[in-house]
Protein backbone atom coordinates (compact mmCIF):
# COMPACT_ATOMS: atom_id res chain seq x y z
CA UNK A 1 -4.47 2.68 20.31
CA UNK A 2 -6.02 0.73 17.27
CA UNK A 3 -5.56 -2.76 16.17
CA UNK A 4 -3.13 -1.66 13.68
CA UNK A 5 -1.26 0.44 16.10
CA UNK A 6 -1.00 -2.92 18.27
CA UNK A 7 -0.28 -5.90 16.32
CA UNK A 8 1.44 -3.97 13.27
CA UNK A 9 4.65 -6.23 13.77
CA UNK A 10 2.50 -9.77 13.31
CA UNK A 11 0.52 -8.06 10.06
CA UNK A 12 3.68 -7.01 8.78
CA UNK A 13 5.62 -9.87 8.97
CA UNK A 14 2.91 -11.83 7.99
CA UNK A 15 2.38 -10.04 4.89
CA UNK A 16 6.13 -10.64 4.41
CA UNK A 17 5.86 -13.81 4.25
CA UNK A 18 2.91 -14.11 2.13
CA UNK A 19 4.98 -12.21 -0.50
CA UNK A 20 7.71 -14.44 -0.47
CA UNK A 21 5.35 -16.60 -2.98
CA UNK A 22 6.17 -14.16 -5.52
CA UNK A 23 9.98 -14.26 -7.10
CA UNK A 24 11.95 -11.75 -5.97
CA UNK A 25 15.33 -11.53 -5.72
CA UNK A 26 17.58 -13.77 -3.33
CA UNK A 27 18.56 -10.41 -0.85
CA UNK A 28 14.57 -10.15 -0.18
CA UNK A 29 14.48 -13.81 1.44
CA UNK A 30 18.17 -13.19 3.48
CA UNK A 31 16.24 -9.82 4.76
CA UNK A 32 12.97 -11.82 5.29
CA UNK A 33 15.40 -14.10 7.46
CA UNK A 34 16.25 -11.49 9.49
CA UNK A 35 12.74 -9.75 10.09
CA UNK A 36 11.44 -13.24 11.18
CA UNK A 37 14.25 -14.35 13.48
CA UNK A 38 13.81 -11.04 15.34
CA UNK A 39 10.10 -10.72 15.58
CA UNK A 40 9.68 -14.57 16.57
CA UNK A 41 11.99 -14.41 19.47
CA UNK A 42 10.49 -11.10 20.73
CA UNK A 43 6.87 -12.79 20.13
CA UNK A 44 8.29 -16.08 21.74
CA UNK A 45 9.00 -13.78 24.85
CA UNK A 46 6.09 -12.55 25.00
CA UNK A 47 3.98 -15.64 24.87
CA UNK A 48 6.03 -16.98 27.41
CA UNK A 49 6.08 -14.45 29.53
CA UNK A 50 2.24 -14.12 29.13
CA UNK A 51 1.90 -17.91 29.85
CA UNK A 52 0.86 -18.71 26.48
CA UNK A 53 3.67 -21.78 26.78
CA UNK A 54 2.66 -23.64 23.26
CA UNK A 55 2.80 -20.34 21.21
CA UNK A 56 6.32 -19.79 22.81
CA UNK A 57 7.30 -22.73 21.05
CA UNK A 58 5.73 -22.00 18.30
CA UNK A 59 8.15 -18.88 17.82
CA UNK A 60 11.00 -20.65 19.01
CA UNK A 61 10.31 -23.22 16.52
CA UNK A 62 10.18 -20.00 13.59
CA UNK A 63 13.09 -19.06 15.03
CA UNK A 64 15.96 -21.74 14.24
CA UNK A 65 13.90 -22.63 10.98
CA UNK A 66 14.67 -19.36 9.70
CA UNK A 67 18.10 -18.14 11.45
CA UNK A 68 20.08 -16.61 9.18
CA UNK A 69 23.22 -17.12 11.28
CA UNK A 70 22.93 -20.93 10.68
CA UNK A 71 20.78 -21.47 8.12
CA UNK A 72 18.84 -24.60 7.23
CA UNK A 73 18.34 -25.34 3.71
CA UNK A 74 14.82 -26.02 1.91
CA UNK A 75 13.51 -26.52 -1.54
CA UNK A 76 11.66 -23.61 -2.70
CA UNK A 77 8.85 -25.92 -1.89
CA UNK A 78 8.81 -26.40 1.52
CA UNK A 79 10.08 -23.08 2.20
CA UNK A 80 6.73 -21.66 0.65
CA UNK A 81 4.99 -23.84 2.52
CA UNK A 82 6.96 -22.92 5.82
CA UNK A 83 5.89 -18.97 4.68
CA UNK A 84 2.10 -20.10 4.20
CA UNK A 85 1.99 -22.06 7.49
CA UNK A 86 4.09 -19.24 9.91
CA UNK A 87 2.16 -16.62 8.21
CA UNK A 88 -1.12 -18.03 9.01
CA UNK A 89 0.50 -18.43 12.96
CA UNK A 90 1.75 -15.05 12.90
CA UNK A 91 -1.87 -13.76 12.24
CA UNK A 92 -3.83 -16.16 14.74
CA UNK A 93 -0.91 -15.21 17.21
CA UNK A 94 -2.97 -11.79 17.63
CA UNK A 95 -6.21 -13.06 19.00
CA UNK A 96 -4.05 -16.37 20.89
CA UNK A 97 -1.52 -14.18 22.59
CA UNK A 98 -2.72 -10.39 22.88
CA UNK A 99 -6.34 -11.01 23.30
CA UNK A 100 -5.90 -11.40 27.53
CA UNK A 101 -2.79 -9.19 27.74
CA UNK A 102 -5.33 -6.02 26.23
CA UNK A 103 -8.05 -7.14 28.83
CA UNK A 104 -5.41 -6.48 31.59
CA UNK A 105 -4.24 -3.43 30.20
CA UNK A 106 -7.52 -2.18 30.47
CA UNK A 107 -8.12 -2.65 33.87
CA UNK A 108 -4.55 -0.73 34.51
């Protein structure tokens, strides 16, 4: 399996939320909502399950800041800063969480 193949949710939704700088219409960001909620509390499992305690958080933290059940309410400016800055974590999240997790599969 590739790198793609492995980590295609964190590139995607990383990519996601570097296009969010652009403006697009409102239903993009209620979607991008979504995609984030989901993948950060399947990524905060993981991390905790993996020990990687701090990057839990991390994902828990991405979590409630973009629920789209209960939403929390940003200027435009902050909220491209929050898509810079969880972006950024969503990439390093591949070599912080996965990086010990492939060594183990390897020896499987």
């Amino acid at each position: 399996m590739n790198f793609i193949e492995k980590h295609w949710v964190q590139i995607v939704v990383a990519g996601m939320l570097f296009v969010a700088f652009l403006s697009l219409p409102y239903s993009y960001y209620q979607i991008l909502r979504w995609v984030v909620a989901i993948s950060s509390g399947l990524l905060a499992y993981t991390a905790f399950n993996s020990n990687k305690n701090a990057w839990g958080w991390i994902f828990i933290t991405s979590l409630v800041l973009f629920n789209p059940i209960a939403s929390i309410h940003f200027d435009r400016e902050t909220w491209q800063l929050l898509n810079l800055v969880f972006g950024f974590m969503y990439l390093v999240s591949i070599n912080k969480i996965f990086v010990g997790m492939h060594k183990i599969d390897a020896k499987k």
